[in-house]
Protein backbone atom coordinates (compact mmCIF):
# COMPACT_ATOMS: atom_id res chain seq x y z
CA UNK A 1 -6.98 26.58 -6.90
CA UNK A 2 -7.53 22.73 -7.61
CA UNK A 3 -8.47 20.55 -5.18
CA UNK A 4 -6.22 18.65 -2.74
CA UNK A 5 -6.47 15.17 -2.48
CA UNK A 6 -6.64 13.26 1.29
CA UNK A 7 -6.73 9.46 1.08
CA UNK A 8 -7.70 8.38 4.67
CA UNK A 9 -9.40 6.60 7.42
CA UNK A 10 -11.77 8.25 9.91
CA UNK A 11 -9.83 7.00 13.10
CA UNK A 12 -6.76 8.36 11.79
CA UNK A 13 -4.91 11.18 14.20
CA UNK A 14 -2.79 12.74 11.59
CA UNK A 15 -5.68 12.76 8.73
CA UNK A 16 -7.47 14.65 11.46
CA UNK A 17 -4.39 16.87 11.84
CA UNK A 18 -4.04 17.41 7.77
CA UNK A 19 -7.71 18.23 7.01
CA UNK A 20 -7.59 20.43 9.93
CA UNK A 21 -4.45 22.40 8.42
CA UNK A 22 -5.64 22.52 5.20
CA UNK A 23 -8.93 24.19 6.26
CA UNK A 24 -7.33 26.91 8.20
CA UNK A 25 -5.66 27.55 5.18
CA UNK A 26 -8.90 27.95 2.94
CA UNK A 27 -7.49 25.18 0.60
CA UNK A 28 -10.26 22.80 -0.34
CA UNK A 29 -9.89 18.99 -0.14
CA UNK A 30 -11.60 16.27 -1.10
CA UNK A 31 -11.36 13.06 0.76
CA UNK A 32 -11.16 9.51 0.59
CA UNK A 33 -12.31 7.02 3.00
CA UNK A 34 -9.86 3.84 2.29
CA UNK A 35 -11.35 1.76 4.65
CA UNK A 36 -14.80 1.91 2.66
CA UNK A 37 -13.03 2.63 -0.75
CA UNK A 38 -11.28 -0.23 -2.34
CA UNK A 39 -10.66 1.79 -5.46
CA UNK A 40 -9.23 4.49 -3.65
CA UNK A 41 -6.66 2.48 -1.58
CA UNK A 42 -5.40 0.85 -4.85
CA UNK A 43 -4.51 4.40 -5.75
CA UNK A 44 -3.67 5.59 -3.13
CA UNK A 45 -1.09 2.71 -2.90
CA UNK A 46 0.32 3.37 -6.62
CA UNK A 47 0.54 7.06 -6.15
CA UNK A 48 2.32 6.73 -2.79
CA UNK A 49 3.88 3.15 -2.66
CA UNK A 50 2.44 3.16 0.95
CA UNK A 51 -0.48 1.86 2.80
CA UNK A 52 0.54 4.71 5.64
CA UNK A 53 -2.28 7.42 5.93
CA UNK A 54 -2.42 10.17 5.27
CA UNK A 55 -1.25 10.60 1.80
CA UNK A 56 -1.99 13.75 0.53
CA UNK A 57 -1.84 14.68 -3.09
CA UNK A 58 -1.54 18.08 -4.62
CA UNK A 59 0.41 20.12 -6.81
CA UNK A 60 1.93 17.08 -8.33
CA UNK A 61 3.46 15.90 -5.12
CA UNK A 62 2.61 13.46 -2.53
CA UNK A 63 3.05 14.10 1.39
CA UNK A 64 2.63 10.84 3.63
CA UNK A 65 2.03 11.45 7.30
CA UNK A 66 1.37 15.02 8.43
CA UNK A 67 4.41 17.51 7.34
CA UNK A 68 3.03 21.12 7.96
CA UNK A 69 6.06 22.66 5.77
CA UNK A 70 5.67 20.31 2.79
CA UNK A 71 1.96 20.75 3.18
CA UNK A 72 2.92 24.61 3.23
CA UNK A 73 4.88 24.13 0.40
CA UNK A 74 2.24 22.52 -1.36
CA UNK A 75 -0.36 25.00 -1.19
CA UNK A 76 2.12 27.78 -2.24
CA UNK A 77 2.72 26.05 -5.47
CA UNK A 78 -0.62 25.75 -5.48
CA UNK A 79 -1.59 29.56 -5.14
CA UNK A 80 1.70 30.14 -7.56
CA UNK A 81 0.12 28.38 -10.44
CA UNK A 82 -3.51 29.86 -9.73
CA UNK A 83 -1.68 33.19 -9.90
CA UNK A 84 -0.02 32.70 -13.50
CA UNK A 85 -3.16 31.39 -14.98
CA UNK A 86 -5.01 34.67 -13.58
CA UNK A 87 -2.07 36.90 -15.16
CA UNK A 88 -2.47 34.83 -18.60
């Protein structure tokens, strides 16, 4: 399963909320510290057109905030297309 993508900041309630979610799911993340990452908030910014955090990329979509059923929804479609590249 590709990674997840978490663009956050380490005082942030929900990002603490998201990474926790994602790691009771087994789904690995890898995470970005915008407040120390000037690169990263720029793309953050033009993947989400927001400078709310958490954005959360996967799976070709982009949560902002901390939305357990889209998240859900995320990692399905993430275990759907780990699945079909298994059966190919």
């Amino acid at each position: 399963m590709h990674k997840v993508k978490i663009y956050g900041l380490p005082t942030c309630h929900h990002c603490r909320q998201a990474k926790e979610f994602l790691s009771r799911k087994g789904v690995e993340y890898v995470e970005f510290d915008i407040s120390k990452d000037g690169d990263a908030l720029d793309e953050m910014t033009r993947i989400s057109g927001a400078r709310s955090v958490p954005v959360i990329v996967g799976c070709e979509d982009v949560v902002v905030g901390f939305d357990e059923h889209r998240l859900e929804a995320m990692i399905n479609c993430m275990k759907n297309r780990t699945d079909l590249r298994a059966a190919a």
